[in-house]
N, C-alpha and C. Protein backbone atom coordinates (compact mmCIF):
# COMPACT_ATOMS: atom_id res chain seq x y z
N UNK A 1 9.65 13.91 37.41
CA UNK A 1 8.78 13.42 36.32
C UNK A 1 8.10 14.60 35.65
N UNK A 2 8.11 14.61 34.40
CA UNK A 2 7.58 15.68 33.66
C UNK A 2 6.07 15.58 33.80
N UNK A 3 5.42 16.88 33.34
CA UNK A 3 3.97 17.02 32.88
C UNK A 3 3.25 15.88 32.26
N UNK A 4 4.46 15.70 30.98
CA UNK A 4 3.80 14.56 29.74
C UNK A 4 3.88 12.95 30.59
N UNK A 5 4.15 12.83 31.19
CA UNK A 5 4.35 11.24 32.04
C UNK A 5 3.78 11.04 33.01
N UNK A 6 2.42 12.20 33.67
CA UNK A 6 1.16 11.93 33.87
C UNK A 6 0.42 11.76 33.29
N UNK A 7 -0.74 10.70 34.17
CA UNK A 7 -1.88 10.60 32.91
C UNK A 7 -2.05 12.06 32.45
N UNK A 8 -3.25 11.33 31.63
CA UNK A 8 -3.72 13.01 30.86
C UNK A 8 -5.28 13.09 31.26
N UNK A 9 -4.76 14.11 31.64
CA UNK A 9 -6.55 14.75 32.27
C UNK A 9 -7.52 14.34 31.45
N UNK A 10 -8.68 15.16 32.80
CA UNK A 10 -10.14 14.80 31.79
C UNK A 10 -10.31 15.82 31.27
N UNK A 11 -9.97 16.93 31.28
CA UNK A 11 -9.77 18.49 30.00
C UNK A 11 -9.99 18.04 28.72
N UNK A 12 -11.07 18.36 28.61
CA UNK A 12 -11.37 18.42 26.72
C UNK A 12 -10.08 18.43 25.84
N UNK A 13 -10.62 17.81 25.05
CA UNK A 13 -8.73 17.37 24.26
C UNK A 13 -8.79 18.44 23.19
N UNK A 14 -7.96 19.13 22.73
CA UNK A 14 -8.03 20.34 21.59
C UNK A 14 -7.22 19.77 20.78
N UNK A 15 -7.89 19.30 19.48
CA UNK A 15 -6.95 18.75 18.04
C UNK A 15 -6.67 20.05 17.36
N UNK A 16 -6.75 20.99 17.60
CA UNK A 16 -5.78 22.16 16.88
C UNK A 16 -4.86 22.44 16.66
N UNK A 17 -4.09 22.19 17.76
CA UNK A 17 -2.72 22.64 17.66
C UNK A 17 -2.17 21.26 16.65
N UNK A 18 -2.06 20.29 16.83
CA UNK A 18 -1.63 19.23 15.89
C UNK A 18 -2.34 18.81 14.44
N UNK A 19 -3.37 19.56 14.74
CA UNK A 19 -3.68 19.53 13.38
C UNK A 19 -3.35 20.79 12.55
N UNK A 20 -2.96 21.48 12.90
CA UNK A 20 -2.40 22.86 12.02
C UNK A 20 -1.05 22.49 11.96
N UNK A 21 -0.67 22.12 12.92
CA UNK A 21 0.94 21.53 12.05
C UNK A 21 0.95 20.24 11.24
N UNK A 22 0.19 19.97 11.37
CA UNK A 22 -0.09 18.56 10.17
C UNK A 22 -0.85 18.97 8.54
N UNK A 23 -1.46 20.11 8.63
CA UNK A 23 -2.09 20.60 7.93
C UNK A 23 -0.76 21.97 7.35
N UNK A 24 -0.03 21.97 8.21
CA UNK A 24 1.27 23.05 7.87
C UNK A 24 2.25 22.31 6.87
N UNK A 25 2.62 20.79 7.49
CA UNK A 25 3.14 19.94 6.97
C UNK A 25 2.60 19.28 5.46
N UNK A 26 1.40 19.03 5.24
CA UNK A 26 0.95 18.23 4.40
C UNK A 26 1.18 19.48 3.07
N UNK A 27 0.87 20.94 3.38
CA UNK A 27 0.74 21.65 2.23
C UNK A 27 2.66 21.94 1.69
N UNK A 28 3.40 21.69 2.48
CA UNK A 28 5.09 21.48 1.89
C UNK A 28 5.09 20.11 1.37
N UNK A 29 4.36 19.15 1.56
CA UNK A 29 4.72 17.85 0.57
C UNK A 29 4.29 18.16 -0.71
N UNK A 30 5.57 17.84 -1.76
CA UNK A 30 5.32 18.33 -3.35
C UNK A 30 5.06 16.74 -3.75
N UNK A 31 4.49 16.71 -5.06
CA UNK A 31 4.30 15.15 -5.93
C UNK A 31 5.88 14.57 -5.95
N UNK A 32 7.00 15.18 -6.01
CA UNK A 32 7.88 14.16 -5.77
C UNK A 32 8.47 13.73 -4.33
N UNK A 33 7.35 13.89 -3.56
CA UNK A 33 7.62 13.13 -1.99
C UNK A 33 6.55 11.85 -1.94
N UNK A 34 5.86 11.89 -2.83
CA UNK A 34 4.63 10.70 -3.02
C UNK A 34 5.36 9.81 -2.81
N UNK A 35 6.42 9.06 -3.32
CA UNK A 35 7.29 7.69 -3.37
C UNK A 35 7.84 7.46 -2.12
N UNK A 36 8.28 8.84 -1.32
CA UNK A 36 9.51 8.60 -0.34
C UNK A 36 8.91 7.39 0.47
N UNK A 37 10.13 6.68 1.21
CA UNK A 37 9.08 6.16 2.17
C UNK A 37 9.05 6.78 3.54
N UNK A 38 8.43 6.10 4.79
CA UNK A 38 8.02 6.45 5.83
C UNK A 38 8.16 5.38 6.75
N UNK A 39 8.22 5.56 8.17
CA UNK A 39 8.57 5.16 9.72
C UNK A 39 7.88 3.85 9.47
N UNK A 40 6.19 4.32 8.80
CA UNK A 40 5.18 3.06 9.33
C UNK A 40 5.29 2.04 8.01
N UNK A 41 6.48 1.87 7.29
CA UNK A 41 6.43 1.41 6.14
C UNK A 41 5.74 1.01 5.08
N UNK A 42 4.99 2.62 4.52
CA UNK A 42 4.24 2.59 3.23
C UNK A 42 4.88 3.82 3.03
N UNK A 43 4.46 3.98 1.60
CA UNK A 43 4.89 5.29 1.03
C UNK A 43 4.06 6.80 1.16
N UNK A 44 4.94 7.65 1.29
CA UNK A 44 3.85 9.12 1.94
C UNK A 44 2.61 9.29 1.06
N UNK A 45 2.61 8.41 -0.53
CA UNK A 45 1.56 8.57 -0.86
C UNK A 45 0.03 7.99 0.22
N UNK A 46 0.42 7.10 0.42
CA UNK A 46 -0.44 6.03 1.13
C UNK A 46 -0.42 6.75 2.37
N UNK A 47 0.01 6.89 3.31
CA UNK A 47 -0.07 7.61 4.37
C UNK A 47 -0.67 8.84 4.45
N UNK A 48 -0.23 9.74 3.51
CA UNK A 48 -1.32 10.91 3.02
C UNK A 48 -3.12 10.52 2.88
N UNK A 49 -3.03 9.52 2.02
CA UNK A 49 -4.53 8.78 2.20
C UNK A 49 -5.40 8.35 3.01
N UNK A 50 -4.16 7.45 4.15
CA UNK A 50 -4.93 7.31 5.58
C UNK A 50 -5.59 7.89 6.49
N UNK A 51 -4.24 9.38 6.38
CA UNK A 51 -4.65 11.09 7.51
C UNK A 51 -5.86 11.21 6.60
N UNK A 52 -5.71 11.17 5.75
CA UNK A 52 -7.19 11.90 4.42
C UNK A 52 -8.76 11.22 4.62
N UNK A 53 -8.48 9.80 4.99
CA UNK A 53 -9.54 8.87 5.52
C UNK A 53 -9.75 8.98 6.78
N UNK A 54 -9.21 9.12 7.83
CA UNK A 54 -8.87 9.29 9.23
C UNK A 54 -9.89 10.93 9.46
N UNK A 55 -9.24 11.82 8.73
CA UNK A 55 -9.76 12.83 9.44
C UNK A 55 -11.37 12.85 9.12
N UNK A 56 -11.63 12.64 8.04
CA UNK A 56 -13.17 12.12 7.75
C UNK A 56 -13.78 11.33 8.52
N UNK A 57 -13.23 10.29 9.33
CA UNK A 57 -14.11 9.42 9.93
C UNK A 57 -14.47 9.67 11.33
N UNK A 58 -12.61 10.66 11.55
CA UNK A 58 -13.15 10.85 13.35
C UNK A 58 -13.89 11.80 13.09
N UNK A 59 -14.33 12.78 12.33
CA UNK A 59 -15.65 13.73 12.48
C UNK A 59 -16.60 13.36 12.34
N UNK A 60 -17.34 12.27 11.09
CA UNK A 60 -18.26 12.14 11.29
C UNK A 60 -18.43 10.96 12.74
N UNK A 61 -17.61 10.76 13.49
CA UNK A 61 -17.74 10.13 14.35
C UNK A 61 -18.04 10.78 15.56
N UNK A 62 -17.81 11.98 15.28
CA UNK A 62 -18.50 12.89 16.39
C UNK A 62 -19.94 13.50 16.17
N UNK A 63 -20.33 13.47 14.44
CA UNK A 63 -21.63 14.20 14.19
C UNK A 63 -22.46 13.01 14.15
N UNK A 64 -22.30 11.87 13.60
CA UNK A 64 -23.54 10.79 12.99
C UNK A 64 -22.33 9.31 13.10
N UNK A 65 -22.69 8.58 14.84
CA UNK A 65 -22.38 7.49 15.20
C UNK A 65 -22.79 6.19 14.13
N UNK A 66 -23.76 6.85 13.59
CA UNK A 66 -24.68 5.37 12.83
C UNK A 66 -24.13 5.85 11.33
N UNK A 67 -23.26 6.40 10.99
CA UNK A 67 -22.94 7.02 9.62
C UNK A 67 -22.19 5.55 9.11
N UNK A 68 -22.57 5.03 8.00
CA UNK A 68 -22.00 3.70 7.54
C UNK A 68 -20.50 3.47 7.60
N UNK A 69 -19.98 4.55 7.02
CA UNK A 69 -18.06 5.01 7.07
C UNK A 69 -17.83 4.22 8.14
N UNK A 70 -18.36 4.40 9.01
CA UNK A 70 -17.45 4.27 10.26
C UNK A 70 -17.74 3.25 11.00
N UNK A 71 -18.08 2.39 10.12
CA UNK A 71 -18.50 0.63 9.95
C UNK A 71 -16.95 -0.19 9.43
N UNK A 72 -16.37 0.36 8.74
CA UNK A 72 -15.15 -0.01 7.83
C UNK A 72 -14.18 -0.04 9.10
N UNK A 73 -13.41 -1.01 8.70
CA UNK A 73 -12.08 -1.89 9.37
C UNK A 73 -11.33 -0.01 8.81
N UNK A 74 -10.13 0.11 9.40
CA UNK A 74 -9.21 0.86 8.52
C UNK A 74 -8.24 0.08 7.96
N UNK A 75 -7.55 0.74 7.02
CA UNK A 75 -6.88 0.05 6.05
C UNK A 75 -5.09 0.39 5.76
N UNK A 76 -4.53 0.60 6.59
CA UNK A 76 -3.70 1.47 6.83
C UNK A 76 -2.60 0.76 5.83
N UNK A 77 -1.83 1.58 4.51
CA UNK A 77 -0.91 0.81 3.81
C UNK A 77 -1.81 0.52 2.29
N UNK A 78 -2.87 0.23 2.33
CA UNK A 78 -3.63 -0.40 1.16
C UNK A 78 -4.67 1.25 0.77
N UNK A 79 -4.37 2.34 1.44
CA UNK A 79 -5.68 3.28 0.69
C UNK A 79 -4.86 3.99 -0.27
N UNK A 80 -5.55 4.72 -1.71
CA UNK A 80 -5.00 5.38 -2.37
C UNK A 80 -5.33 6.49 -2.38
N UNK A 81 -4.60 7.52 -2.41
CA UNK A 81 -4.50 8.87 -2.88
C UNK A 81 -5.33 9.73 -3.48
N UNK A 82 -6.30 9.72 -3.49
CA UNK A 82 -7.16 10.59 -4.20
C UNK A 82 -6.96 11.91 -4.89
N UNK A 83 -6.89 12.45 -6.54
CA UNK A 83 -6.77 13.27 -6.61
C UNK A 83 -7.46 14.78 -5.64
N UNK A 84 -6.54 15.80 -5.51
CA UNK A 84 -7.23 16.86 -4.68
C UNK A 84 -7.26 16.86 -3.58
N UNK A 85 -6.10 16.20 -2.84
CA UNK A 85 -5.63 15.85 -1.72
C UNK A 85 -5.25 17.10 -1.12
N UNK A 86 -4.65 17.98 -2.12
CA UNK A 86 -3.38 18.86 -1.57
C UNK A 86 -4.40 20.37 -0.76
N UNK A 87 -6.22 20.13 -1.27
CA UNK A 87 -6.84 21.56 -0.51
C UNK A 87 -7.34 20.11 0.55
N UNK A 88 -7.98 19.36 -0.18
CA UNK A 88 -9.00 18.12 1.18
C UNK A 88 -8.47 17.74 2.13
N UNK A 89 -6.87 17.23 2.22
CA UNK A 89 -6.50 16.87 3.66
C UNK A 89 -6.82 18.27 4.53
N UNK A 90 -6.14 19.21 4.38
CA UNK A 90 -6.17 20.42 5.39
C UNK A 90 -7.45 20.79 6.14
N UNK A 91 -8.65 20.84 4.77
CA UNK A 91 -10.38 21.10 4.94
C UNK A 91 -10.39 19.89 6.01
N UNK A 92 -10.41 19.26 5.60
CA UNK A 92 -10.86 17.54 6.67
C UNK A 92 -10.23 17.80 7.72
N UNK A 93 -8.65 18.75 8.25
CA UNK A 93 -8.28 18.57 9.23
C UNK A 93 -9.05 19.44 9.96
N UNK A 94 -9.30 20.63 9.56
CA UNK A 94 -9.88 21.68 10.23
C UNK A 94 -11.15 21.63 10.48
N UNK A 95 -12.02 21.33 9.76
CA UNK A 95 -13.00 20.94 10.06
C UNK A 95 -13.27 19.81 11.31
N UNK A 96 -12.55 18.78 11.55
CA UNK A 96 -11.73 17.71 12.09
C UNK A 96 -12.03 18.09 13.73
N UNK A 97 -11.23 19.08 13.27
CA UNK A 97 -10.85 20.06 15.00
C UNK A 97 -11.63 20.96 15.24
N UNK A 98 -12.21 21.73 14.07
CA UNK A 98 -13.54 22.27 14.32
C UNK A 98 -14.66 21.20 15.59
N UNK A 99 -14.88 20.26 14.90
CA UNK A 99 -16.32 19.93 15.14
C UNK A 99 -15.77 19.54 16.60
N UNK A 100 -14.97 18.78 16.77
CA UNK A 100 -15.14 18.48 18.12
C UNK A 100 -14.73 19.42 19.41
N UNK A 101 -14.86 20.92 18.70
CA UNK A 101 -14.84 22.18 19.80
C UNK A 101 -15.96 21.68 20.70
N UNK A 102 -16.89 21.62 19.37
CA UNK A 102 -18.11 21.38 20.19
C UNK A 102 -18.83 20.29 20.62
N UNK A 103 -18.26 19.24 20.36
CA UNK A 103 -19.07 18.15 20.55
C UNK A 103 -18.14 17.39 21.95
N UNK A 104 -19.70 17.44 22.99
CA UNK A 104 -18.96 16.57 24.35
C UNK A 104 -18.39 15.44 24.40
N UNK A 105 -17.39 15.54 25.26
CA UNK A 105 -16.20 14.87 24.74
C UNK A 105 -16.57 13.85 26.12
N UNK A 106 -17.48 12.98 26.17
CA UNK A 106 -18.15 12.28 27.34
C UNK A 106 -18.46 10.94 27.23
N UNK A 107 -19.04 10.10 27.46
CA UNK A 107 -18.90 8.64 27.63
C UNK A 107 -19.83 8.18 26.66
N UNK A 108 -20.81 9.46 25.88
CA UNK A 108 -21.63 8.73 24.88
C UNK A 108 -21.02 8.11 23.54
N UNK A 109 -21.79 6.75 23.34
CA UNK A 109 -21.24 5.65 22.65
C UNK A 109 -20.93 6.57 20.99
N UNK A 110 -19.95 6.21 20.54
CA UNK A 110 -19.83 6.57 19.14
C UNK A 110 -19.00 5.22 17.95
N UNK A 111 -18.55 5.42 16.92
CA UNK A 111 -17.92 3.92 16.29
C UNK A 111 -17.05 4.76 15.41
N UNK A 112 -15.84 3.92 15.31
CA UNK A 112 -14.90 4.24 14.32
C UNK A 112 -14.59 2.66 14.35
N UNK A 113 -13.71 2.75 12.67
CA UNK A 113 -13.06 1.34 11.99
C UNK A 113 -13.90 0.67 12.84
N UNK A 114 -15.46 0.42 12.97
CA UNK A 114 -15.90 -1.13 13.22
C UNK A 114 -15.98 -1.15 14.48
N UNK A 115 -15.68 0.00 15.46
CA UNK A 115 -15.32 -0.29 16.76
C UNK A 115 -16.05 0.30 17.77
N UNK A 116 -16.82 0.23 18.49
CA UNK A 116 -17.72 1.61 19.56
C UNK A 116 -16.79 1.53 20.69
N UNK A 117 -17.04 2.45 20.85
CA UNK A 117 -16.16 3.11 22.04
C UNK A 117 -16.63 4.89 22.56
N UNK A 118 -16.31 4.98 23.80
CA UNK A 118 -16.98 6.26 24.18
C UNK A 118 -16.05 7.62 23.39
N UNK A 119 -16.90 8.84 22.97
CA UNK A 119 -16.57 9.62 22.09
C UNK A 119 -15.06 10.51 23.07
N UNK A 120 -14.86 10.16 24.42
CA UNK A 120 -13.80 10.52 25.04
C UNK A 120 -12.52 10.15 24.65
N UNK A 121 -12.93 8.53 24.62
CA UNK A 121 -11.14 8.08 24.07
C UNK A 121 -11.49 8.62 22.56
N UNK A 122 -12.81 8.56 21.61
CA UNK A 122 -12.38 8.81 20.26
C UNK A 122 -11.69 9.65 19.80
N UNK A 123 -12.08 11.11 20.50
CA UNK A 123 -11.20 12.12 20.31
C UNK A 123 -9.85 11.90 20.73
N UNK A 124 -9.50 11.67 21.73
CA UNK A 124 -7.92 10.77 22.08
C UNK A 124 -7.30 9.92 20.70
N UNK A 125 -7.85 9.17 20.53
CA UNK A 125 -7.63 8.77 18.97
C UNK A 125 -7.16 9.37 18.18
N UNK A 126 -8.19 10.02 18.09
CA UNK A 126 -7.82 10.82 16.77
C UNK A 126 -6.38 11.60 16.90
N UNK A 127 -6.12 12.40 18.27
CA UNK A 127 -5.04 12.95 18.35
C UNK A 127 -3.92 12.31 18.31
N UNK A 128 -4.40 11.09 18.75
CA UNK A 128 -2.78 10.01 18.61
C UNK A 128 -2.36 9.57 17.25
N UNK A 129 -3.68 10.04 16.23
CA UNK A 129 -3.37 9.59 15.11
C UNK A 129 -2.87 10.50 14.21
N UNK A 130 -3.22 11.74 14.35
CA UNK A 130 -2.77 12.92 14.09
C UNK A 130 -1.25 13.21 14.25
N UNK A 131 -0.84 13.33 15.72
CA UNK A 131 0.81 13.34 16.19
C UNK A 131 1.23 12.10 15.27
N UNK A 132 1.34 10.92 15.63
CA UNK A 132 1.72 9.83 15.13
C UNK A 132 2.20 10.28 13.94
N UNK A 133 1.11 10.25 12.97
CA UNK A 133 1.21 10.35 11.47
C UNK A 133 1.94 11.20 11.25
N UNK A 134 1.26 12.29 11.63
CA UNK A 134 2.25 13.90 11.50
C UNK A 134 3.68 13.59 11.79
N UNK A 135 4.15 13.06 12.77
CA UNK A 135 5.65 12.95 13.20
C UNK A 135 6.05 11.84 11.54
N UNK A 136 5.78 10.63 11.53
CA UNK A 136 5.99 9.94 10.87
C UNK A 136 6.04 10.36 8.88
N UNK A 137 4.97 11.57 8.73
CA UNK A 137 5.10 12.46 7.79
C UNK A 137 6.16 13.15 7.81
N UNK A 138 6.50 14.08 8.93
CA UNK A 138 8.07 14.80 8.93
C UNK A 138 8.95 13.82 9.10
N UNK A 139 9.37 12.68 9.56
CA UNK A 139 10.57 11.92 9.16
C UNK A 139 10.41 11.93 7.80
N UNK A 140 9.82 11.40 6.83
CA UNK A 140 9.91 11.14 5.48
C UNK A 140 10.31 12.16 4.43
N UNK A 141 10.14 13.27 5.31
CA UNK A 141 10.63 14.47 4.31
C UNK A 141 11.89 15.31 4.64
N UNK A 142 11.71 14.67 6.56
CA UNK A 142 13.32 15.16 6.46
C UNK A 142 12.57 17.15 7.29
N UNK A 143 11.73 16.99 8.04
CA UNK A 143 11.28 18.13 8.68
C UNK A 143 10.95 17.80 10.03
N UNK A 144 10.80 18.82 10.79
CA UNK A 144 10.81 18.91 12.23
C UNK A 144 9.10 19.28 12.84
N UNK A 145 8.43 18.28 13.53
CA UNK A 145 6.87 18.10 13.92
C UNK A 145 7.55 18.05 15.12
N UNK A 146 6.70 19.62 15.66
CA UNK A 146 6.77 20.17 16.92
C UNK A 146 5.21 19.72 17.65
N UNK A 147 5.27 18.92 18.93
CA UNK A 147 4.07 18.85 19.46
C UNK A 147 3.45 19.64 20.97
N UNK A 148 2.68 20.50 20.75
CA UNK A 148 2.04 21.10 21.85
C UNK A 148 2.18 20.56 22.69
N UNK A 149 2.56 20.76 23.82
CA UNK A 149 2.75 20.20 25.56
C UNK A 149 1.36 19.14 25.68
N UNK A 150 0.45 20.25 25.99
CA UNK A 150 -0.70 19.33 26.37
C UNK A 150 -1.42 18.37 25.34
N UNK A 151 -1.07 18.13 24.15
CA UNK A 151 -1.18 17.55 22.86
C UNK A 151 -0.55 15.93 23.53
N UNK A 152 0.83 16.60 23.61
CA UNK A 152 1.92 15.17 23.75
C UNK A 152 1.34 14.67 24.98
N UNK A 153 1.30 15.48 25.93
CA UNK A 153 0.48 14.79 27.61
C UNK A 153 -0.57 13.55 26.95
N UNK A 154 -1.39 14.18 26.37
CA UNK A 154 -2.45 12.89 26.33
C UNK A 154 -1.59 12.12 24.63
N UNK A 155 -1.38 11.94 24.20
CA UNK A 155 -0.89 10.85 23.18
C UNK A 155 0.26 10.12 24.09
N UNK A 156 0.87 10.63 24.74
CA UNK A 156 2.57 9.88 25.70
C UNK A 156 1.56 8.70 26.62
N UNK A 157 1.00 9.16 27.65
CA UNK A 157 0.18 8.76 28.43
C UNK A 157 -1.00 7.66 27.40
N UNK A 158 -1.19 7.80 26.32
CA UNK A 158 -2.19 6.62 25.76
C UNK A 158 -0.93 5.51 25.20
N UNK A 159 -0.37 6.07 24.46
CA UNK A 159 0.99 5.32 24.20
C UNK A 159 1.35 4.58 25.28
N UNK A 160 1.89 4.99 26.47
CA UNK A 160 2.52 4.18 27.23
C UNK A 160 1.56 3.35 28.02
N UNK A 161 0.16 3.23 27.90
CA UNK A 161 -0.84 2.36 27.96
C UNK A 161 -0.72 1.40 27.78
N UNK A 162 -0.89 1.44 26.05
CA UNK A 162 -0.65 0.64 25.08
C UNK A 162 0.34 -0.34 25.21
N UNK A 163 1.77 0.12 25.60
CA UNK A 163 2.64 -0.24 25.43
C UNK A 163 3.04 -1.10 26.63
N UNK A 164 2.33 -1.13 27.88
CA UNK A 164 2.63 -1.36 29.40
C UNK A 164 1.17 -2.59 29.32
N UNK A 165 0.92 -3.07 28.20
CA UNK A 165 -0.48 -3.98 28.22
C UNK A 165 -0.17 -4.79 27.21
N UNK A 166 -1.13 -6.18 26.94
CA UNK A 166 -1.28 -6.90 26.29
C UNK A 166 -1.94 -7.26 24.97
N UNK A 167 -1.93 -5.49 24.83
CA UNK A 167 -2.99 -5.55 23.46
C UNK A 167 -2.20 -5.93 22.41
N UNK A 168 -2.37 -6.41 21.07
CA UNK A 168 -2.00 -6.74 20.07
C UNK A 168 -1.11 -5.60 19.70
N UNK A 169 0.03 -5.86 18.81
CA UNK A 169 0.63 -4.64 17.73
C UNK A 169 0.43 -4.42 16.97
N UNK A 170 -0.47 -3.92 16.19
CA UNK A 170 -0.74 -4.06 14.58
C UNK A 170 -1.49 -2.78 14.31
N UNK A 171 -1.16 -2.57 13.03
CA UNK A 171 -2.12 -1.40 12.46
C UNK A 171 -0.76 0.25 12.89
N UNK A 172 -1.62 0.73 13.77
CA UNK A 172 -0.37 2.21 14.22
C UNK A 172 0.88 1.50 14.86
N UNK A 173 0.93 0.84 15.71
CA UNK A 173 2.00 0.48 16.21
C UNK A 173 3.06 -0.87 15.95
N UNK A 174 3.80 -0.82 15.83
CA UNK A 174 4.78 -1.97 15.62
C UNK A 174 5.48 -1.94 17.40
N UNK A 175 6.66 -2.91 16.82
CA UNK A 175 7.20 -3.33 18.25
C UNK A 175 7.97 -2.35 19.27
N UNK A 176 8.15 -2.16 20.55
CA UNK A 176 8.25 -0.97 21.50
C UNK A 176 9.68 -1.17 21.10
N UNK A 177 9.94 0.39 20.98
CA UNK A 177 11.39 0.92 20.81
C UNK A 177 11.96 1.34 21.90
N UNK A 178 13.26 0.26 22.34
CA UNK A 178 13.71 1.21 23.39
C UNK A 178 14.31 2.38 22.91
N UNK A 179 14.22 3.65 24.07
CA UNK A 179 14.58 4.59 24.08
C UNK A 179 14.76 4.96 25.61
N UNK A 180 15.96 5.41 25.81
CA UNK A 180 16.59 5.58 27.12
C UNK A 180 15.23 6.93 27.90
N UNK A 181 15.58 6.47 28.83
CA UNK A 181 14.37 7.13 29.70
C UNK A 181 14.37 8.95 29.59
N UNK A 182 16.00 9.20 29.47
CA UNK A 182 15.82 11.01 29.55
C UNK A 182 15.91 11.66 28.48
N UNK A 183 15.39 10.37 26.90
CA UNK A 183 15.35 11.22 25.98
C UNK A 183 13.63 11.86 25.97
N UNK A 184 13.59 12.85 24.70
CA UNK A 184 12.71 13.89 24.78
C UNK A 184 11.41 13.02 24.68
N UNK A 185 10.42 13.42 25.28
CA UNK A 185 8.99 12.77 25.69
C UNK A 185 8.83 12.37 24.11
N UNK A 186 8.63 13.27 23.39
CA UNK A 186 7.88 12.92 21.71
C UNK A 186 9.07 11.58 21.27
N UNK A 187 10.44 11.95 21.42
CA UNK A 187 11.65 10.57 20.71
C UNK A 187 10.55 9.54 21.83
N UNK A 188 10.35 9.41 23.43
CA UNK A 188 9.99 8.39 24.12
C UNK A 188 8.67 7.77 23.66
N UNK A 189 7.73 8.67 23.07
CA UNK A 189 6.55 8.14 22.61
C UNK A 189 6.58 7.18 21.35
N UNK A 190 7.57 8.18 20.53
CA UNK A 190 7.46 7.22 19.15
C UNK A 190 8.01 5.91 19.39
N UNK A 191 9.05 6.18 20.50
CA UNK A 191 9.73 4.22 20.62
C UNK A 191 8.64 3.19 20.87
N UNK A 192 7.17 3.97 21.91
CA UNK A 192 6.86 2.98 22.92
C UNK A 192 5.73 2.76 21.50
N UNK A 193 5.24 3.27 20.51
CA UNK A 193 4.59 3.39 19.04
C UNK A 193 5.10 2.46 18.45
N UNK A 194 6.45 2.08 18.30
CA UNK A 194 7.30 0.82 17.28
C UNK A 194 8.17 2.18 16.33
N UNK A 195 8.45 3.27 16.93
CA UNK A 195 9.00 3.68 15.80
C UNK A 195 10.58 4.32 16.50
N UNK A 196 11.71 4.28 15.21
CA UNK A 196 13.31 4.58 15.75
C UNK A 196 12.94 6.14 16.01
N UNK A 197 13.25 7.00 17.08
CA UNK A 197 13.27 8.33 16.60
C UNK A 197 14.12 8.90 15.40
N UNK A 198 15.12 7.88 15.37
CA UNK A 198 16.64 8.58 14.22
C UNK A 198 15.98 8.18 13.65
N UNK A 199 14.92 7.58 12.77
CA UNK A 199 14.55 7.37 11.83
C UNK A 199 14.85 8.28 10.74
N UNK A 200 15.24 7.84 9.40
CA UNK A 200 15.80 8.43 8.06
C UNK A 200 15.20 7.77 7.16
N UNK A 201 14.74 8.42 6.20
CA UNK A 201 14.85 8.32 4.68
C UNK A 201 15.65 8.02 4.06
């Protein structure tokens, strides 16, 4: 059994590494990839919007719990694009991964989309939303989202949570994809997510 198919430690989670390749990724999408579509079936415009809303909320979800934002349902499919996307996603990511260098990553209560939950899994979140997207961004363009070892450890391990329980499917995940057991941890995650790894454009 590999590394990634243990849980994932209690080690402070580092959104850097996936957010610099998401932030590597987002600055090669040109205006005529806005239309393409994507894994989670909306268009990269819309998906660009979500990471763009997303990375804003899990930060201030680490600085200001009571910050109204993070009262809002998310909207995944229905947000639009905001001009000035192409410097703000990256700023929002880094900053993103900035803040929660520092902020303890411990059982105190915090809220995202409407939801409290301890700021431990939030940061978990966020990274699952990060890989996720990010992978689901490079299918659509037809590029290769490489994920840090200890990155994929904790998103594989929340994934196959998810996926081994009775929670609802909706929103990030659609229905569990099989994928034969000795393909590569990231193809095994996206199945147990709702997504084909061969996925194409």
């Amino acid at each position: 059994m590999s590394e990634a198919d243990h849980a994932a430690t209690p080690d402070p989670v580092d959104l850097r590494p996936a957010a610099e390749r998401l932030t590597a990724l987002v600055g090669a999408i040109s205006q005529d990839d806005l239309g393409r579509p994507t894994p989670c079936e909306i268009p990269v415009s819309r998906l660009l919007a979500h990471i763009d809303g997303l990375a804003l909320a899990f930060r201030v979800a680490a600085e200001d719990p009571d910050a109204p934002i993070l009262a809002v349902p998310p909207s995944v499919g229905r947000d639009v694009l905001e001009p000035g996307w192409e410097q703000r996603i990256p700023e929002r990511l880094d900053r993103l991964a900035q803040t929660w260098r520092t902020t303890p990553q411990d059982g105190a209560m915090t809220r995202v989309g409407g939801i409290d939950l301890p700021r431990s899994i939030a940061v978990q979140i966020a990274l699952q939303e990060i890989v996720l997207h990010g992978w689901d961004l490079a299918r659509s363009v037809d590029r290769s989202f490489d994920v840090e070892a200890g990155n994929l450890a904790v998103v594989h391990h929340m994934v196959r949570t998810i996926a081994e329980s009775d929670a609802p499917r909706e929103g990030l995940f659609g229905p569990v994809v099989p994928v034969p057991d000795d393909a590569p941890v990231l193809d095994r995650t996206v199945g147990m997510a709702g997504r084909r790894p061969d996925w194409a454009a």
